[in-house]
C-alpha atoms as a PDB file:
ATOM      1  CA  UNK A   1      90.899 -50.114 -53.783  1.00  0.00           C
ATOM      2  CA  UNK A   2      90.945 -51.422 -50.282  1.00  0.00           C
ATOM      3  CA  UNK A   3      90.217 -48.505 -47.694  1.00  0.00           C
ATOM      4  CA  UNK A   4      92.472 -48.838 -44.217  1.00  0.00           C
ATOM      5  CA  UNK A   5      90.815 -50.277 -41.120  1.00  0.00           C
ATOM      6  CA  UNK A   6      88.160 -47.827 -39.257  1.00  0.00           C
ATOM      7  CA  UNK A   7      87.790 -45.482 -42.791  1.00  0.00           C
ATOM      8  CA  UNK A   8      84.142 -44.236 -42.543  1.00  0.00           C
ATOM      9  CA  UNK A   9      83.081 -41.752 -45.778  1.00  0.00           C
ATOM     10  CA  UNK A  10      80.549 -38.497 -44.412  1.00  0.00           C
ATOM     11  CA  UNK A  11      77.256 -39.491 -46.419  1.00  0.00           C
ATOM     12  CA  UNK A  12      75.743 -42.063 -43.634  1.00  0.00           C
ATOM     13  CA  UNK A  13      77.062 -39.491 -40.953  1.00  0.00           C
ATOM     14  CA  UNK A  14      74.268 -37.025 -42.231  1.00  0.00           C
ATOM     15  CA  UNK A  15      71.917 -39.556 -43.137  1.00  0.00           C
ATOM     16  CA  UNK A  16      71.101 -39.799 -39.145  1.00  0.00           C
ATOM     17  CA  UNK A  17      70.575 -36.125 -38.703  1.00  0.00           C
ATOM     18  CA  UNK A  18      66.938 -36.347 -40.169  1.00  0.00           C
ATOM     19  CA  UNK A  19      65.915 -39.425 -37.855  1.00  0.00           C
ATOM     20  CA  UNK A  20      67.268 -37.687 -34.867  1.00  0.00           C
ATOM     21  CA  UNK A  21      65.406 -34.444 -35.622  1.00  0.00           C
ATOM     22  CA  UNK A  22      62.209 -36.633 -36.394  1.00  0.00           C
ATOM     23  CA  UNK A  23      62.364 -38.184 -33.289  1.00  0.00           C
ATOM     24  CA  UNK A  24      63.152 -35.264 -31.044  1.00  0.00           C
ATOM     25  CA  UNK A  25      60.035 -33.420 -32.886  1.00  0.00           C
ATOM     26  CA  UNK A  26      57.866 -36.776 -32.015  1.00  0.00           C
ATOM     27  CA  UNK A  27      59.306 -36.436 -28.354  1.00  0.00           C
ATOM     28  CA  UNK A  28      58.052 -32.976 -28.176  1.00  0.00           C
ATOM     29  CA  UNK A  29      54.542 -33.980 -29.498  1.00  0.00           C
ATOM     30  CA  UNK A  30      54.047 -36.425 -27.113  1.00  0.00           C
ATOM     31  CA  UNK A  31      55.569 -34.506 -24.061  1.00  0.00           C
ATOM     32  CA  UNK A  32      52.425 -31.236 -25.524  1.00  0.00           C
ATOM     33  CA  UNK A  33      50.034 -34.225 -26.087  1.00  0.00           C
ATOM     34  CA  UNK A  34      50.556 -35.322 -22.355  1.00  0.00           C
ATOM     35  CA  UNK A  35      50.638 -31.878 -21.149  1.00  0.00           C
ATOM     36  CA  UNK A  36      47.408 -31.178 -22.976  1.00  0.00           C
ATOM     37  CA  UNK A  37      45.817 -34.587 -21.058  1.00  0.00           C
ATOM     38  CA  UNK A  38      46.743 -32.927 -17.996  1.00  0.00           C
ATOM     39  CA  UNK A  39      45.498 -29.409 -18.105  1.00  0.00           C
ATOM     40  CA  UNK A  40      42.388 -30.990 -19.648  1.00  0.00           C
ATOM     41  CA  UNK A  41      41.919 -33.475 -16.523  1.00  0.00           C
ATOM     42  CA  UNK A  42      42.743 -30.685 -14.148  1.00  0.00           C
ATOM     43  CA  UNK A  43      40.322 -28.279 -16.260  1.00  0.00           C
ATOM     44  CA  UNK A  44      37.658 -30.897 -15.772  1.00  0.00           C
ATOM     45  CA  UNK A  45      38.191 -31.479 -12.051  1.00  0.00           C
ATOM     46  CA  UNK A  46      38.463 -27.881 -11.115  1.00  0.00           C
ATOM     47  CA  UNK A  47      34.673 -27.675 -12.861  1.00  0.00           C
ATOM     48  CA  UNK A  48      33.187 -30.608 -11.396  1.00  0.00           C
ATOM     49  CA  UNK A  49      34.470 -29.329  -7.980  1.00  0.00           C
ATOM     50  CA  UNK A  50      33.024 -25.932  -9.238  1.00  0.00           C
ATOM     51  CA  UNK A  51      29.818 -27.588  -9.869  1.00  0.00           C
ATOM     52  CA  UNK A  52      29.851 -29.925  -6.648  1.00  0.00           C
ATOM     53  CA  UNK A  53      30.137 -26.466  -4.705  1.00  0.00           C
ATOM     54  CA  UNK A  54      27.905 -24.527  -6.780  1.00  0.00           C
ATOM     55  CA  UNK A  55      25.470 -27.445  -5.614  1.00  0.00           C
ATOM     56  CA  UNK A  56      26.428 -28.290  -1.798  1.00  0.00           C
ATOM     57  CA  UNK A  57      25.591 -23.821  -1.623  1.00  0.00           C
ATOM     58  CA  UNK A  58      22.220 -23.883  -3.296  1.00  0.00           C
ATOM     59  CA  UNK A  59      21.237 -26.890  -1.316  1.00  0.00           C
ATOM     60  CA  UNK A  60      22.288 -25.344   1.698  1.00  0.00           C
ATOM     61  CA  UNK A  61      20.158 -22.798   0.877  1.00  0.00           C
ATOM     62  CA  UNK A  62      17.055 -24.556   0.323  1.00  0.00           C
ATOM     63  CA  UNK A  63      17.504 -26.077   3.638  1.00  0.00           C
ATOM     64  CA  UNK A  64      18.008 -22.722   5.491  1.00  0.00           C
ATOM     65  CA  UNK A  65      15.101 -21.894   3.803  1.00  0.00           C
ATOM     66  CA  UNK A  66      13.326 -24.276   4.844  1.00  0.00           C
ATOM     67  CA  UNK A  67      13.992 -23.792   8.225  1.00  0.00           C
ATOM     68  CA  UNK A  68      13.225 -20.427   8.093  1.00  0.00           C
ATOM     69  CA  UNK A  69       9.717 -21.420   7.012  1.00  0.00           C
ATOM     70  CA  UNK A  70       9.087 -24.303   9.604  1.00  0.00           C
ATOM     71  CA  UNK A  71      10.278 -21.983  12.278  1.00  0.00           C
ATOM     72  CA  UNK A  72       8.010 -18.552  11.260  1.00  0.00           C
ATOM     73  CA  UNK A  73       5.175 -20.658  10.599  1.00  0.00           C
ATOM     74  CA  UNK A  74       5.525 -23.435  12.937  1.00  0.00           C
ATOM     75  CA  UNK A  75       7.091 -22.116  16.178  1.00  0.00           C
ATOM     76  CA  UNK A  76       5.675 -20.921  19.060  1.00  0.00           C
ATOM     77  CA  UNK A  77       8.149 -18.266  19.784  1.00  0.00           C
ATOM     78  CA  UNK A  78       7.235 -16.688  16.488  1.00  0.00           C
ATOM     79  CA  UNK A  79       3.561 -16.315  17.421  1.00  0.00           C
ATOM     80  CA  UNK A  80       0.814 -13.587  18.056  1.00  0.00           C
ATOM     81  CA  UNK A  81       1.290 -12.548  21.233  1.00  0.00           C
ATOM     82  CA  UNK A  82       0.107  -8.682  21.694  1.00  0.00           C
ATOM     83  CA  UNK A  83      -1.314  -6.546  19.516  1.00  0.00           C
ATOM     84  CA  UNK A  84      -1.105  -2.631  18.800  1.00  0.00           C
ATOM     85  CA  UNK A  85      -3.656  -0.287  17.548  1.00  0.00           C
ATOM     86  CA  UNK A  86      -2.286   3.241  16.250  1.00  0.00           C
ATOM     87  CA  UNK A  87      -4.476   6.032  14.515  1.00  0.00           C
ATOM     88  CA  UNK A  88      -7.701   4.992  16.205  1.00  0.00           C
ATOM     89  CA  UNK A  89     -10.216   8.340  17.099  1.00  0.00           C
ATOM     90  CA  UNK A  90     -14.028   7.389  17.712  1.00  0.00           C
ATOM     91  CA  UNK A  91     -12.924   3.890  17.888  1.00  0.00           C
ATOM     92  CA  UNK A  92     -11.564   2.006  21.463  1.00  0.00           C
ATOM     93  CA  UNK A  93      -8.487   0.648  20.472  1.00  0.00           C
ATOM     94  CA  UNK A  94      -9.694  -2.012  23.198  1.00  0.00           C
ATOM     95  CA  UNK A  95     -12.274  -3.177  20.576  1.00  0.00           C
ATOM     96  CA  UNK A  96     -10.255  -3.182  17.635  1.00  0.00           C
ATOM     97  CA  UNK A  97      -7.831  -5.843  19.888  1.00  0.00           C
ATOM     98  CA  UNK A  98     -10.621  -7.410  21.232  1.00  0.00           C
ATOM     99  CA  UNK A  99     -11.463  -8.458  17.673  1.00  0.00           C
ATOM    100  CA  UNK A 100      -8.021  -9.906  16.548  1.00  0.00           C
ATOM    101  CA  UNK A 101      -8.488 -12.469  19.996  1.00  0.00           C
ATOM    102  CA  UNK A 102      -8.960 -15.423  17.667  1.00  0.00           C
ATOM    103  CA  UNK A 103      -5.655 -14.701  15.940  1.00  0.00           C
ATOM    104  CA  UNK A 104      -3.652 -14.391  19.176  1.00  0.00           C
ATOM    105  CA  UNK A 105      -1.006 -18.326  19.661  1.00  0.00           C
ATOM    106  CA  UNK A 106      -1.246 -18.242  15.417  1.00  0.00           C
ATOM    107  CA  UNK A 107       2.557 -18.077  14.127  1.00  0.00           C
ATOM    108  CA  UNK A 108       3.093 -14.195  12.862  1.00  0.00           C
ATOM    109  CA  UNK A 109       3.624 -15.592   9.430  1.00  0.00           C
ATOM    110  CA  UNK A 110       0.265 -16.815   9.275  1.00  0.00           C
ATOM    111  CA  UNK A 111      -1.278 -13.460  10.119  1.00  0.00           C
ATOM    112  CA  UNK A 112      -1.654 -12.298   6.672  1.00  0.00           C
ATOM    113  CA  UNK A 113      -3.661  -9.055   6.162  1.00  0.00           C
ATOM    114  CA  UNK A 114      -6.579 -10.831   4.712  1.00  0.00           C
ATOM    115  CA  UNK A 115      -6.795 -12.507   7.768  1.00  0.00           C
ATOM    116  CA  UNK A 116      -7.125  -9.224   9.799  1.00  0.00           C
ATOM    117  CA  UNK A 117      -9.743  -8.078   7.738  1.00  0.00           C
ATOM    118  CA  UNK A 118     -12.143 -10.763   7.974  1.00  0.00           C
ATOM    119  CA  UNK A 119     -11.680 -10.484  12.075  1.00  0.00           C
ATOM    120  CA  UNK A 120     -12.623  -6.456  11.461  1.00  0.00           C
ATOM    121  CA  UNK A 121     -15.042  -7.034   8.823  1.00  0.00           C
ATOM    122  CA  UNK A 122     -17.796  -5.880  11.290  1.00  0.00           C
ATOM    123  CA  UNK A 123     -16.166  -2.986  12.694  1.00  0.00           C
ATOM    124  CA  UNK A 124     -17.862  -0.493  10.249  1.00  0.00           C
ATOM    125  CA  UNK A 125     -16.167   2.444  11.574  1.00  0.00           C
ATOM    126  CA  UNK A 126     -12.775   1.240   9.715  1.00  0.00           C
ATOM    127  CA  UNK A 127     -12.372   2.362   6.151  1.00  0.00           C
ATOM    128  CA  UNK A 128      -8.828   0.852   5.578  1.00  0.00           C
ATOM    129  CA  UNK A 129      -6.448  -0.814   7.541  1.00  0.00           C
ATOM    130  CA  UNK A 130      -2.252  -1.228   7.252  1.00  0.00           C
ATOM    131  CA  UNK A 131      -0.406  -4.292   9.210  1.00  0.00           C
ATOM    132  CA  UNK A 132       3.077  -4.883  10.280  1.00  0.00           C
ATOM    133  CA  UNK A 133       5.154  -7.337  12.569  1.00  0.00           C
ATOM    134  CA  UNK A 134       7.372  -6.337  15.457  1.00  0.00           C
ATOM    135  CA  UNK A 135       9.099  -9.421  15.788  1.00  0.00           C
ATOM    136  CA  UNK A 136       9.321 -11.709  18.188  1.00  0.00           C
ATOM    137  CA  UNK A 137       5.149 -11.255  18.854  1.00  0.00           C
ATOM    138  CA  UNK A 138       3.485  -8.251  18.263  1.00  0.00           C
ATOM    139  CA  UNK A 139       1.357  -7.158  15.562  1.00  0.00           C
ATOM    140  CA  UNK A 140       0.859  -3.303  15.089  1.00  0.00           C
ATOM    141  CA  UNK A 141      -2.711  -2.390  12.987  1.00  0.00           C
ATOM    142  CA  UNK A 142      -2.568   1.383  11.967  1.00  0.00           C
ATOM    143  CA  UNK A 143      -6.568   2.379  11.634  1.00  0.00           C
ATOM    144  CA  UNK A 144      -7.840   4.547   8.728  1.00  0.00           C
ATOM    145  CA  UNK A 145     -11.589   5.756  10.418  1.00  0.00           C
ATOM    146  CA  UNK A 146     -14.171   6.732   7.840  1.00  0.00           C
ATOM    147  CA  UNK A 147     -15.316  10.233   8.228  1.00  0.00           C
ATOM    148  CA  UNK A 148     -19.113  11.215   8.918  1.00  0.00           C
ATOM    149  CA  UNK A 149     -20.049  13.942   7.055  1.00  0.00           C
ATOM    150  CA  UNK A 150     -23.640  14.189   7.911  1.00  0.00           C
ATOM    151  CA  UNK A 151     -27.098  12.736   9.777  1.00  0.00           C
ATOM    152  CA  UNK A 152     -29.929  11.705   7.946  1.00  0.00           C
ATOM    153  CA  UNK A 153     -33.610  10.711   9.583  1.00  0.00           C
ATOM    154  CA  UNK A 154     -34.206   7.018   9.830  1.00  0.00           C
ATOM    155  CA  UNK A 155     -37.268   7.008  11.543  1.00  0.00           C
ATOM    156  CA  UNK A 156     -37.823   8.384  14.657  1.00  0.00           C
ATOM    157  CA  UNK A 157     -33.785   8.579  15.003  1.00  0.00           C
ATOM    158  CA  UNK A 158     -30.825   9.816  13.046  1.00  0.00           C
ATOM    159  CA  UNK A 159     -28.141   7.880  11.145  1.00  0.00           C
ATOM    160  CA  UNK A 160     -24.471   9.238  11.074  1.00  0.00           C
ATOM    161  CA  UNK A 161     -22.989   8.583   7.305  1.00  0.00           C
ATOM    162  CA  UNK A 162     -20.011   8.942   5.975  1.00  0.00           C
ATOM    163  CA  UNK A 163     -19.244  10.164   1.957  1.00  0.00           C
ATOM    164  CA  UNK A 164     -19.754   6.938   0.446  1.00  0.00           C
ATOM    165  CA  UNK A 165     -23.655   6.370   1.937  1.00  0.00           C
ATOM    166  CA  UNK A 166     -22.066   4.067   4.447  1.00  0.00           C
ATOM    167  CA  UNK A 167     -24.394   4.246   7.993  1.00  0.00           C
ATOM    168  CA  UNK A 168     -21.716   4.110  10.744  1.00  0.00           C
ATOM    169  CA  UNK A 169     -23.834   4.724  13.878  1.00  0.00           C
ATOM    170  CA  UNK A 170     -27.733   5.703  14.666  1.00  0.00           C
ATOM    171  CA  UNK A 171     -28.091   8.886  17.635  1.00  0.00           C
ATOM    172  CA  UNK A 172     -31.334   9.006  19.414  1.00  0.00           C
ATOM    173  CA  UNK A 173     -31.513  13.039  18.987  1.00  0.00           C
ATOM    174  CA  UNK A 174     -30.293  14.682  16.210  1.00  0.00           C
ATOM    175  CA  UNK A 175     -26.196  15.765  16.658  1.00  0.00           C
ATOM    176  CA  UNK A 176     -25.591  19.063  16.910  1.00  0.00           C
ATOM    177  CA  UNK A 177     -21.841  19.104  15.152  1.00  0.00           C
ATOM    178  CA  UNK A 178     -22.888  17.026  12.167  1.00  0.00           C
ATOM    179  CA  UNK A 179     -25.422  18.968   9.422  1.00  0.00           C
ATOM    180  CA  UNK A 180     -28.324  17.170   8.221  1.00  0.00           C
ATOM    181  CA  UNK A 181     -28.143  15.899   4.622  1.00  0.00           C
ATOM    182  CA  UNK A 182     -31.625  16.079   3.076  1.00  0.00           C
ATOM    183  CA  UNK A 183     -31.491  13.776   0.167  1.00  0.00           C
ATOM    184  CA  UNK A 184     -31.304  10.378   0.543  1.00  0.00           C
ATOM    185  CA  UNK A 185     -27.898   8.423   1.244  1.00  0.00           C
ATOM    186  CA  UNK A 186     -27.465   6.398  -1.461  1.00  0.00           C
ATOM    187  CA  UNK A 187     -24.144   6.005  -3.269  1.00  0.00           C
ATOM    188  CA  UNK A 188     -25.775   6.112  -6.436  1.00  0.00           C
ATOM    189  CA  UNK A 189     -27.745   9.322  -6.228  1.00  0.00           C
ATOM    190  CA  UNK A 190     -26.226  12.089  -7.767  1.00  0.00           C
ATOM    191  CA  UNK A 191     -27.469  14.555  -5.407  1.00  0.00           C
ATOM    192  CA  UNK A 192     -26.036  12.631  -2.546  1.00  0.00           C
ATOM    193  CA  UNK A 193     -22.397  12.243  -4.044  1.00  0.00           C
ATOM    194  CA  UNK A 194     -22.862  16.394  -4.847  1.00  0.00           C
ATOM    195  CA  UNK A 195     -23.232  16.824  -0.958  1.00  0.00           C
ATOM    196  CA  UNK A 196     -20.723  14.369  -0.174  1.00  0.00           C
ATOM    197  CA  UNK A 197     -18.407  16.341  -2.274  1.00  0.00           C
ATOM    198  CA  UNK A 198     -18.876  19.609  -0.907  1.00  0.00           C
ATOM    199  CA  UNK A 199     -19.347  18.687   2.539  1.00  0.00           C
ATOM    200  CA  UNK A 200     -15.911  16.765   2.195  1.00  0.00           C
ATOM    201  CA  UNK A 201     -14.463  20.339   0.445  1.00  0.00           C
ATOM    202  CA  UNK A 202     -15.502  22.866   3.538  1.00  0.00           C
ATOM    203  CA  UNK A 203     -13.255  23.996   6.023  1.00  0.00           C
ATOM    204  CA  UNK A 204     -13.835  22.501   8.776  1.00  0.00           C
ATOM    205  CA  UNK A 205     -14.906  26.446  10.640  1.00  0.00           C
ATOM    206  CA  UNK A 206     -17.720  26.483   7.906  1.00  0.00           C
ATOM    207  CA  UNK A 207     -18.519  23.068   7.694  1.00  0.00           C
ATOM    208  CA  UNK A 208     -19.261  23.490  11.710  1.00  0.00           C
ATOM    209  CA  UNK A 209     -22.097  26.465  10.607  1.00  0.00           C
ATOM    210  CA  UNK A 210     -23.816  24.257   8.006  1.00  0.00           C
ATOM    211  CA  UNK A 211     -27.299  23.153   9.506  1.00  0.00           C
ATOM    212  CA  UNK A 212     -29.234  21.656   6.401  1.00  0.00           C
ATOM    213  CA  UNK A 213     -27.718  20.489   3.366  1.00  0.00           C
ATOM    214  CA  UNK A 214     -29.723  19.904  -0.106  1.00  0.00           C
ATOM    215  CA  UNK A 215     -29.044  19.394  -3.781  1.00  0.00           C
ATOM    216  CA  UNK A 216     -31.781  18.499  -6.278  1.00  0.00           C
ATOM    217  CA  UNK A 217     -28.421  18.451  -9.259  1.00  0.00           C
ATOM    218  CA  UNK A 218     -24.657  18.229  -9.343  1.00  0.00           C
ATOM    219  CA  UNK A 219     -24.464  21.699  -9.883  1.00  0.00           C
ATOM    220  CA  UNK A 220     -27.057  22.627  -7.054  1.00  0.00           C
ATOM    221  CA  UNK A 221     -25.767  22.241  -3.799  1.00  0.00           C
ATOM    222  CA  UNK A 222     -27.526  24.629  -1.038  1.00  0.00           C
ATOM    223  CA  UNK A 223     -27.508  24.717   2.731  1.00  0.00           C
ATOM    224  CA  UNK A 224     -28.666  27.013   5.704  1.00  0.00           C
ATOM    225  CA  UNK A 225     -26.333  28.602   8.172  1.00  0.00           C
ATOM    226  CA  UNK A 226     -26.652  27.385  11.835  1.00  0.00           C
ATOM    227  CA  UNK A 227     -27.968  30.186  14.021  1.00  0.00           C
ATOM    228  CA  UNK A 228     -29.424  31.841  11.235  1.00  0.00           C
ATOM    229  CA  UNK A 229     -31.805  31.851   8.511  1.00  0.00           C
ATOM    230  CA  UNK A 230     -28.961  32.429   5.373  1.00  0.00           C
ATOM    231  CA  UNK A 231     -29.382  30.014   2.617  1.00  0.00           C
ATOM    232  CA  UNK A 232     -26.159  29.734   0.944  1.00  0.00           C
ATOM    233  CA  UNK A 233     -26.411  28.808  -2.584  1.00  0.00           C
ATOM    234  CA  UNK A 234     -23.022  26.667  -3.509  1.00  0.00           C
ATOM    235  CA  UNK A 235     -23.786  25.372  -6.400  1.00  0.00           C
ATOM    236  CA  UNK A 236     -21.072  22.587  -8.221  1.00  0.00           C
ATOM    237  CA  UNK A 237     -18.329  20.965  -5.499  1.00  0.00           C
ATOM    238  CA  UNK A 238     -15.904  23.045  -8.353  1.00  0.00           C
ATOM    239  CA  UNK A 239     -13.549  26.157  -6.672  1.00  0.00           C
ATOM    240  CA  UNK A 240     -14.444  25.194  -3.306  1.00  0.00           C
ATOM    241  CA  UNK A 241     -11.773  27.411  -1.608  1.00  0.00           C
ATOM    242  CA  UNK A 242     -12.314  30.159  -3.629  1.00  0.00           C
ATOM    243  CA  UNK A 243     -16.206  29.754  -2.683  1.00  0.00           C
ATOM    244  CA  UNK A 244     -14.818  28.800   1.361  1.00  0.00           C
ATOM    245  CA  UNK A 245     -13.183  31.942   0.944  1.00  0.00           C
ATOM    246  CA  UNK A 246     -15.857  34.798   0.178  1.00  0.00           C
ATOM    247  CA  UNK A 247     -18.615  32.870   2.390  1.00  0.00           C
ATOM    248  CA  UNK A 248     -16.927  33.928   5.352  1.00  0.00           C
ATOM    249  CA  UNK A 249     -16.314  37.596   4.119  1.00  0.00           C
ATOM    250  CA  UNK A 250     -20.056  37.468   3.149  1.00  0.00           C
ATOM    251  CA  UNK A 251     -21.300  36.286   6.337  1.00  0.00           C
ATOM    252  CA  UNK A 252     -18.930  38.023   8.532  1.00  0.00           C
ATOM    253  CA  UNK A 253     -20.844  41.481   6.472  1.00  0.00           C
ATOM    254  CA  UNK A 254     -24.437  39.810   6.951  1.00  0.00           C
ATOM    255  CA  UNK A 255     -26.524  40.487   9.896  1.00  0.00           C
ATOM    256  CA  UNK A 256     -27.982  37.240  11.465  1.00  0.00           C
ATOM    257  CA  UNK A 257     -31.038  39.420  11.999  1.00  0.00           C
ATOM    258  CA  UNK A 258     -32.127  39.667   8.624  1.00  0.00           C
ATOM    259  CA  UNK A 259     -32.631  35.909   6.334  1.00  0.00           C
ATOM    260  CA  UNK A 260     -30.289  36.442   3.412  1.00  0.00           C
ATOM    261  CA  UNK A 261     -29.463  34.160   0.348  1.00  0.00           C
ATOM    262  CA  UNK A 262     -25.802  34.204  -0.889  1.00  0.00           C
ATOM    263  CA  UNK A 263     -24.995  32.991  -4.207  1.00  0.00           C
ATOM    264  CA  UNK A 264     -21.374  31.784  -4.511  1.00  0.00           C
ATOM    265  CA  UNK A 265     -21.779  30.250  -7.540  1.00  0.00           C
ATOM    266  CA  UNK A 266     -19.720  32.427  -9.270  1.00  0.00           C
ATOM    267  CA  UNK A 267     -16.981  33.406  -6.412  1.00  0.00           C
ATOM    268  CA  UNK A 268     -15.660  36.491  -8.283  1.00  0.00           C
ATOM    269  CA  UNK A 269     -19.766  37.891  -8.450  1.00  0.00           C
ATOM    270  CA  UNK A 270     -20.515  37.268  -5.084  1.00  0.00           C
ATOM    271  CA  UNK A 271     -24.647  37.775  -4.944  1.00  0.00           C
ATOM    272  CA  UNK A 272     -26.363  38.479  -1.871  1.00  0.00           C
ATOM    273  CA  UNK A 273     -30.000  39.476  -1.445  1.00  0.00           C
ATOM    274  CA  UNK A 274     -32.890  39.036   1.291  1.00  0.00           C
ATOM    275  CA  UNK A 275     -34.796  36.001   1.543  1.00  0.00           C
ATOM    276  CA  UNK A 276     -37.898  35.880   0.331  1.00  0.00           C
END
């Protein structure tokens, strides 16, 4: 049967349906595909440029840096130009600068405080040192003294010590504020360190009255009373204030007249008798 001019049936009609979806889902694809590119390419850029800056900083840095440390140890505006002493007694402060003359011109960086000791390495007097800088040219030194605790006889003069057997300066006469120490000063004596150790325990009002010091043990430390004839028997450097402390009452009650011995051994049995 012939079918009239322009007669189309419905079944090719829906056969396009599935092309047109397939190509709108393979428009889509590409449209996420080239969207994905894009992001990707700008995700890359955005961490080279990351990286680029990350780099141009830290090289920045280094060159600061290394300015920094051309100008502190290279420039002359940077350099030792005056110097400060603090906590200096028996020692001129004059002589402690005097000493750091070499280092004065040398860029404050370079003034380490190795460097200051080997320019006070003959002042005997110091025990320990601390250093700081006051930009833009002064160095301050801050003094730690050792301490004499005694005079021993070298001779036909006397030899001011300190705890550790160290001779810090000779006398011609004998000095009347320091006591003499009757054993030998020698680090490694036993009877000197037990002197050491209770002359470095006194108060300083009864370490004034000590004339003679002795100790043939650890545990048998004696000394005489200036202005008198009491022999105080002291015994270890243990309880030293509690010892410090009955002394005094026990000298304050002994007459000056008579030569005593007080045993403060044992501070709570104070023992006090006449010389003999």
């Amino acid at each position: 049967m012939d079918r009239p001019e322009g007669f189309s049936s419905g079944a090719p009609a829906r056969a396009k349906k599935p092309v047109a979806r397939a190509q709108t889902a393979l428009k889509q694809a590409t449209q996420a595909r080239v969207k994905a590119e894009r992001d990707e390419r700008r995700r890359l850029t955005a961490a080279t440029r990351l990286r680029r800056r990350r780099w141009g900083i830290s090289l920045a840095s280094v060159g600061v840096l290394a300015m920094t440390v051309v100008v502190l140890t290279l420039s002359p505006v940077l350099s030792l130009k005056r110097v400060v002493v603090e906590g200096a007694e028996r020692l001129e402060s004059s002589d402690i600068a005097g000493a750091l003359d070499p280092l004065y011109g040398e860029p404050l960086a370079r003034v380490s405080p190795d460097v200051v000791g080997k320019a006070l390495a003959e002042i005997t007097l110091i025990q320990a040192f601390d250093t700081r800088i006051e930009p833009p040219g002064t160095l301050v030194v801050t003094i730690q003294e050792r301490k004499p605790i005694g005079v021993v006889v070298a001779g036909d003069a006397y030899t001011v010590v300190d705890a550790a057997a160290v001779d810090l300066w000779e006398e011609p006469t004998r000095p009347v504020n320091l006591p003499l120490v009757l054993v030998a000063a020698d680090q490694d004596s036993p009877s000197f360190m037990a002197v050491s150790l209770v002359l470095l325990a006194l108060p300083e009002q009864l370490l004034a009255q000590v004339e003679g010091i002795t100790a043939t043990t650890r545990d048998d430390v004696r000394f005489t009373i200036r202005g008198a004839a009491h022999e105080v028997v002291w015994g270890s450097s243990d309880r030293a204030s509690e010892k410090a402390r009955v002394l005094a009452a026990a000298l304050r009650a002994t007459s000056s007249d008579a030569a005593q011995v007080i045993d403060v051994t044992t501070p709570e049995s104070v023992v006090i008798r006449a010389k003999g």
